[in-house]
N, C-alpha and C. Protein backbone atom coordinates (compact mmCIF):
# COMPACT_ATOMS: atom_id res chain seq x y z
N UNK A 1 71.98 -55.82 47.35
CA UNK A 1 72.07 -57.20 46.92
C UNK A 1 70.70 -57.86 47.02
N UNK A 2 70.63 -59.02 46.46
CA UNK A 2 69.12 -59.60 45.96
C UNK A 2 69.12 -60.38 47.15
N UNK A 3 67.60 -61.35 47.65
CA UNK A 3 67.82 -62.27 48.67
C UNK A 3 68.51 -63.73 48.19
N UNK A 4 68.90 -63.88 47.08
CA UNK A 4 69.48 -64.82 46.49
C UNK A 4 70.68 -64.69 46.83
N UNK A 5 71.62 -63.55 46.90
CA UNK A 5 72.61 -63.28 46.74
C UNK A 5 73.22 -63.23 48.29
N UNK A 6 72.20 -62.75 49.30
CA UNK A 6 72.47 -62.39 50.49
C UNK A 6 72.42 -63.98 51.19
N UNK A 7 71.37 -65.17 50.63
CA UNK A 7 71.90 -66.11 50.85
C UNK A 7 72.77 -66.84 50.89
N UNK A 8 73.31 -66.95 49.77
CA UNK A 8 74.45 -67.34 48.98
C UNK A 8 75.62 -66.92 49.95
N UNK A 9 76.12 -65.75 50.14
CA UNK A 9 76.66 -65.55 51.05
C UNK A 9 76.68 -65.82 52.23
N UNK A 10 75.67 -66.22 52.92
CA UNK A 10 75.41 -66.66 54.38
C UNK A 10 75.84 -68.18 54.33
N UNK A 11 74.91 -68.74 53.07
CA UNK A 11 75.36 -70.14 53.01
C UNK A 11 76.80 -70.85 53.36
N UNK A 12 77.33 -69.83 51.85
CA UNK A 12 78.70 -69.92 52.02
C UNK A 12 79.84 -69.71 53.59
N UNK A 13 79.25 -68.59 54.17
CA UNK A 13 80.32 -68.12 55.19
C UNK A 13 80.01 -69.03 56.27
N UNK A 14 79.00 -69.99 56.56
CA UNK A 14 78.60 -70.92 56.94
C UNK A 14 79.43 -72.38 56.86
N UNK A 15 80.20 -72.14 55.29
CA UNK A 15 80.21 -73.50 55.17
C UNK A 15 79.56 -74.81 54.75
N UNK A 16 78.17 -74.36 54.60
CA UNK A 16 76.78 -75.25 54.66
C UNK A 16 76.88 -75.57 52.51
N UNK A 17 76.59 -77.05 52.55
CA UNK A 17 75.55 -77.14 51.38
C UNK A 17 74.42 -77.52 51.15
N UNK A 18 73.80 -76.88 49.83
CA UNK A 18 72.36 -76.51 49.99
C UNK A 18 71.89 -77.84 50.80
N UNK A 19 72.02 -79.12 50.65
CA UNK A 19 71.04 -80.37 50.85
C UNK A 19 71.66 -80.05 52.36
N UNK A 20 72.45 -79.43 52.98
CA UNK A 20 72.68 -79.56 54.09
C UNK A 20 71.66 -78.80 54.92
N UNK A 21 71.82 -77.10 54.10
CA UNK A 21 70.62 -76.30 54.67
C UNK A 21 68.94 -76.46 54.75
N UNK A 22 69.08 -77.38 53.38
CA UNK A 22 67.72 -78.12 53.39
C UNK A 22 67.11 -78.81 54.39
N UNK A 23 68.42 -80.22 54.79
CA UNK A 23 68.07 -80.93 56.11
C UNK A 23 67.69 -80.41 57.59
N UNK A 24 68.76 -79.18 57.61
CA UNK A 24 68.44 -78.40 58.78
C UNK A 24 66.80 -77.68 58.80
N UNK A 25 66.73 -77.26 57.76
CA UNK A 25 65.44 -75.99 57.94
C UNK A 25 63.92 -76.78 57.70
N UNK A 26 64.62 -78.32 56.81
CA UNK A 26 63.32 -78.87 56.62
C UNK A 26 62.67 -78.08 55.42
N UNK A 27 63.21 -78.02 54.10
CA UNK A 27 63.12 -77.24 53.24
C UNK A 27 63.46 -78.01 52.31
N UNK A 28 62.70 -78.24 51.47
CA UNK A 28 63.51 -79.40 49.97
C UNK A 28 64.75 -78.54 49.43
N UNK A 29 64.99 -79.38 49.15
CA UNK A 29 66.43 -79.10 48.13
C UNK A 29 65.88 -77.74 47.19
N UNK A 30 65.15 -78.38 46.26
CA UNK A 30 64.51 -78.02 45.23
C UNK A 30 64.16 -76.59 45.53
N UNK A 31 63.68 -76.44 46.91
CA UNK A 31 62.77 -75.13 47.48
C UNK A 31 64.48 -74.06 47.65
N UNK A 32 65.31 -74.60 48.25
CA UNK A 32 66.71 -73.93 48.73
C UNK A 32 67.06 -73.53 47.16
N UNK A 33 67.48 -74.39 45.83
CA UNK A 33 68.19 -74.06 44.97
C UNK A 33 67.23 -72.95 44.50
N UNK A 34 65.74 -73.03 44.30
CA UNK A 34 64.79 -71.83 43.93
C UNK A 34 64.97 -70.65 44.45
N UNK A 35 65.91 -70.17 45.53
CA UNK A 35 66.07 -69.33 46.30
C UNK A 35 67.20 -68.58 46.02
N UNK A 36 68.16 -69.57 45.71
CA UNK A 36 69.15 -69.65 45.45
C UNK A 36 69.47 -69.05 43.68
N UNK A 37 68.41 -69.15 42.89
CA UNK A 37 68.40 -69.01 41.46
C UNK A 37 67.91 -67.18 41.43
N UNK A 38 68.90 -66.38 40.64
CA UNK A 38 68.99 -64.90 40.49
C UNK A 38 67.62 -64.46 40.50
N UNK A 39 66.86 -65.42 39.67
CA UNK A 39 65.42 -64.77 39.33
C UNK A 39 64.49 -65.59 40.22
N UNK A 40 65.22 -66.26 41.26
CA UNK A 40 64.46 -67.65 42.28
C UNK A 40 63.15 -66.26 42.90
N UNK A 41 62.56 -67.25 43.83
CA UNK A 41 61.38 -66.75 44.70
C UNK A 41 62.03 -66.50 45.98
N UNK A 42 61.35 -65.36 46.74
CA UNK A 42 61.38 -65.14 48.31
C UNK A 42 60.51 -66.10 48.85
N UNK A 43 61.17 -66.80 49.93
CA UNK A 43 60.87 -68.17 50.73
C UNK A 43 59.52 -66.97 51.61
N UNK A 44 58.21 -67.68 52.37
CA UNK A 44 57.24 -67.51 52.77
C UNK A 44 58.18 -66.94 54.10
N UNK A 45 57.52 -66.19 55.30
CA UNK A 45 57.84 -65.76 56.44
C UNK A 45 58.26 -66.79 57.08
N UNK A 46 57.30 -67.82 57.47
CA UNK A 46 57.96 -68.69 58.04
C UNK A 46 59.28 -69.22 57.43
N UNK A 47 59.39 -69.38 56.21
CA UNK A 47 60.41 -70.52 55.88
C UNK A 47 62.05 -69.66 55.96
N UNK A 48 61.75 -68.25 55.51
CA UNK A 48 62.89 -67.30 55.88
C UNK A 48 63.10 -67.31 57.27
N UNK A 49 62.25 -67.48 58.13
CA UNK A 49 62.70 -67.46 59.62
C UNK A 49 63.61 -69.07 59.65
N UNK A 50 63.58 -69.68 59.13
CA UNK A 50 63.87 -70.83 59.49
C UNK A 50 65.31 -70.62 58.97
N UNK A 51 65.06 -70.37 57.64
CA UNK A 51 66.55 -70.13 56.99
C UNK A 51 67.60 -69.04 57.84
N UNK A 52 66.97 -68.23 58.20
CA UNK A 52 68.24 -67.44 58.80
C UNK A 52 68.79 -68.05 60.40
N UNK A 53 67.89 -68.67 61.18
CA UNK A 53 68.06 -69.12 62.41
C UNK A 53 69.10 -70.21 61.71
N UNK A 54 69.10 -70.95 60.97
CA UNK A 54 70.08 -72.00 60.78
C UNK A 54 71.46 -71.58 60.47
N UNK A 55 71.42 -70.25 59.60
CA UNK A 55 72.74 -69.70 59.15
C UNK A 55 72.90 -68.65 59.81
N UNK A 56 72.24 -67.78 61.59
CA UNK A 56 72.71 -66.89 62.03
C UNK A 56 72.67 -65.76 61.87
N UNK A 57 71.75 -65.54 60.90
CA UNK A 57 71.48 -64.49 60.34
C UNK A 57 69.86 -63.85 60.67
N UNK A 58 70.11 -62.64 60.23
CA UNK A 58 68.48 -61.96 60.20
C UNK A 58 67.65 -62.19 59.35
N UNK A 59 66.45 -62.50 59.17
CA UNK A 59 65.28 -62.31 58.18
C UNK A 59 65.71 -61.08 57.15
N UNK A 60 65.91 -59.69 58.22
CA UNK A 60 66.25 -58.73 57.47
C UNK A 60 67.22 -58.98 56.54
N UNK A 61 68.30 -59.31 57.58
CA UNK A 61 69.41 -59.60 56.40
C UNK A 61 69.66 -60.23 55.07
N UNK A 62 68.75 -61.24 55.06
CA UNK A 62 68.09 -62.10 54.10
C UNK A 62 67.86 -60.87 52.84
N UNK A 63 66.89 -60.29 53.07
CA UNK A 63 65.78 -59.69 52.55
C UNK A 63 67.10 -58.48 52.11
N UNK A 64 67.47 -57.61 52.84
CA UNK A 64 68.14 -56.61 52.49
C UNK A 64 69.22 -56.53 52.64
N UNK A 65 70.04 -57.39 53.02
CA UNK A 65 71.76 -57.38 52.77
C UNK A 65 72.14 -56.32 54.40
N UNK A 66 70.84 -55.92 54.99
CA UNK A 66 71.37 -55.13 56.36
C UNK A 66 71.43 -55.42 57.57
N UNK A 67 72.12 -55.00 58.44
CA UNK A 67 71.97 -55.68 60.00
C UNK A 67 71.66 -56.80 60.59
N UNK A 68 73.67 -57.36 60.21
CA UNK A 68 73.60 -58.37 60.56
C UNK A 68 73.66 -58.74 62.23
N UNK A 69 73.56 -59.68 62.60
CA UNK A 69 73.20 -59.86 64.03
C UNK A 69 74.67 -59.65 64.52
N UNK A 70 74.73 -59.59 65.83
CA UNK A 70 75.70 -59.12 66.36
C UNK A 70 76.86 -60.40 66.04
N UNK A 71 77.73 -59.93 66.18
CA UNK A 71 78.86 -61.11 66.30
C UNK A 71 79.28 -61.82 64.42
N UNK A 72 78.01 -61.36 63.44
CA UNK A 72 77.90 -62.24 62.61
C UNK A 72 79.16 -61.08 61.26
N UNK A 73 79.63 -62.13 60.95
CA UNK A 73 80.63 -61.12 59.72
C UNK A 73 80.06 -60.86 58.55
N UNK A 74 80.43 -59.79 57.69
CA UNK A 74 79.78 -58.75 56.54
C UNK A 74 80.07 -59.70 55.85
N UNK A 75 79.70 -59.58 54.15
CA UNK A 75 79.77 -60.62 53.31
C UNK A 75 80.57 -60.33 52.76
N UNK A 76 81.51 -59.31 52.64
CA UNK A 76 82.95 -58.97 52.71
C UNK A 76 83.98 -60.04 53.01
N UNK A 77 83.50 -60.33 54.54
CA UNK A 77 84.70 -61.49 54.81
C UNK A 77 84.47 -62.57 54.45
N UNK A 78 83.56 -62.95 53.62
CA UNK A 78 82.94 -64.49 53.43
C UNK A 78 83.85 -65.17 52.64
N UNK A 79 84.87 -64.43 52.06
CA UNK A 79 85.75 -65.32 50.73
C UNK A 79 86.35 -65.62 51.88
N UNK A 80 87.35 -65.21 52.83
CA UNK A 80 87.95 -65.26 53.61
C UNK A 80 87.64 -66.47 54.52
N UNK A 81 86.28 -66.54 54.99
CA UNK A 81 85.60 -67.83 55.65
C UNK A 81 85.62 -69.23 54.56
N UNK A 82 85.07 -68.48 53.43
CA UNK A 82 85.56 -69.66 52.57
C UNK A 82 86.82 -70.38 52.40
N UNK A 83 87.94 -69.98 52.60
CA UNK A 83 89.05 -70.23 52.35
C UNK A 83 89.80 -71.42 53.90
N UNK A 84 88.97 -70.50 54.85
CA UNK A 84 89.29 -71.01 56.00
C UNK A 84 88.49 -72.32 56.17
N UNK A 85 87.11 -72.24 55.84
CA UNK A 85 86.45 -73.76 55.59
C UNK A 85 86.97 -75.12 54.60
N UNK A 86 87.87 -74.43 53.40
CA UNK A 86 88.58 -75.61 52.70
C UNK A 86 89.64 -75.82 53.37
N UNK A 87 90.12 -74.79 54.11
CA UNK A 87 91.76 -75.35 55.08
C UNK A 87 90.93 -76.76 55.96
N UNK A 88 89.88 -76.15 56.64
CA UNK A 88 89.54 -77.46 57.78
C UNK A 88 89.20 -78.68 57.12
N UNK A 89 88.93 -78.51 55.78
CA UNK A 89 88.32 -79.89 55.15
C UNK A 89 89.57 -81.13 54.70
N UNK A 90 90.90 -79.94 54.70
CA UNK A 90 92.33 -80.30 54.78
C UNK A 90 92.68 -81.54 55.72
N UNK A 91 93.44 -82.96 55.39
CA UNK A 91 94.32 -83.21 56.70
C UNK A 91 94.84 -82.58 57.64
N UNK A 92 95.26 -82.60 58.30
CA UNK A 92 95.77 -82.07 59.27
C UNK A 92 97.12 -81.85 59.34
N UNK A 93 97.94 -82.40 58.63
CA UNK A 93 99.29 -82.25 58.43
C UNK A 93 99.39 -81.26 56.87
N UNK A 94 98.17 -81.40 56.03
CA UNK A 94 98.19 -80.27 55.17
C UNK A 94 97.74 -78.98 55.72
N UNK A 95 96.64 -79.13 56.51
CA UNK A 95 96.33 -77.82 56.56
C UNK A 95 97.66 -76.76 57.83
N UNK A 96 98.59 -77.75 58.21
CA UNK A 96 100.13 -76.67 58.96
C UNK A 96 100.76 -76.35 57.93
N UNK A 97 101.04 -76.85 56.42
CA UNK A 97 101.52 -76.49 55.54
C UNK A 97 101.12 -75.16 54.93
N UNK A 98 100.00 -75.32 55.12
CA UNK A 98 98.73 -74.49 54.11
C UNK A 98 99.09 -72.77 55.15
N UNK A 99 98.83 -73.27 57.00
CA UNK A 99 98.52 -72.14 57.23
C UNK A 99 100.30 -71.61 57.30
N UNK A 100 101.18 -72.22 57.44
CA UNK A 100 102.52 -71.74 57.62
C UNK A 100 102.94 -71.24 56.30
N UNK A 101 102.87 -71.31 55.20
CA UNK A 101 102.97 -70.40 54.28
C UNK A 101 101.80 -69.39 53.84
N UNK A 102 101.02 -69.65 54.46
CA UNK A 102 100.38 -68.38 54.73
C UNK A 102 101.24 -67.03 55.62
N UNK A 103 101.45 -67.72 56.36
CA UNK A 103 102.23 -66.97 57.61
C UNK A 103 103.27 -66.57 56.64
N UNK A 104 104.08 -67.48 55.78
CA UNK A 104 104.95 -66.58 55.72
C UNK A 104 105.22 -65.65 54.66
N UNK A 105 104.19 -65.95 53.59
CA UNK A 105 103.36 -64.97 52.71
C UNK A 105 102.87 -63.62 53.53
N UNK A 106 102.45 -63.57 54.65
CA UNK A 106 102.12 -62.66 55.20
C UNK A 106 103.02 -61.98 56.03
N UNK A 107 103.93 -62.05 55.76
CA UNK A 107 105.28 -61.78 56.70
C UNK A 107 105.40 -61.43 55.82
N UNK A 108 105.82 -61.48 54.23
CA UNK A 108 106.51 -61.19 53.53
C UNK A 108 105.61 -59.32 52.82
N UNK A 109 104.01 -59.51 52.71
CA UNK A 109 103.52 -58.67 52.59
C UNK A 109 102.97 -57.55 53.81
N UNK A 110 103.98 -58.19 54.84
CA UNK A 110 103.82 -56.95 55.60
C UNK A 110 105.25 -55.84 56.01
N UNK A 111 105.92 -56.52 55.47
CA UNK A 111 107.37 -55.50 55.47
C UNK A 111 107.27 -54.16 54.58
């Protein structure tokens, strides 16, 4: 995967948007979406260090889609984090709806 792509994913499993990651790393907008764009630029050493310390991630990982830091999930599970980040953005009386038919969707696909 590209470092665009390996962002994208971090971003996402994060939760974070770009002007958010921007504010944190101290990175214009402008500089994040360039990164962010298929054919974008690789951010300078420093500024990749900055970016991954904010989203938990490795430089490497950035760069090569490999070895992620301990504890941190594959970009595999990231739809999955995604899904779980729009539940929390939920009320609170939606998101027992949301996860209880989950539950019982998952009851149902585990028989």
């Amino acid at each position: 995967m590209s470092f665009s792509e390996n962002l994208r994913d971090a971003i996402d499993y994060n939760g974070l948007e770009q002007k958010e990651l921007a504010y944190k790393t101290k990175i214009s907008l402008r500089g994040i979406e360039n990164y962010l764009r298929k054919n974008g630029s690789i951010p300078s050493a420093d500024k990749a260090v900055q970016i991954a310390q904010v989203l938990g991630v490795t430089v490497e990982y950035l760069v090569t889609g490999k070895n992620l830091p301990a504890g941190a999930v594959s970009p595999e599970a990231s739809e999955v984090q995604k899904l779980i980040n729009c539940i929390k953005k939920l009320p609170k009386s939606k998101q027992q709806i949301v996860i209880q038919n989950a539950l019982n969707l998952a009851g149902i696909l585990s028989r």
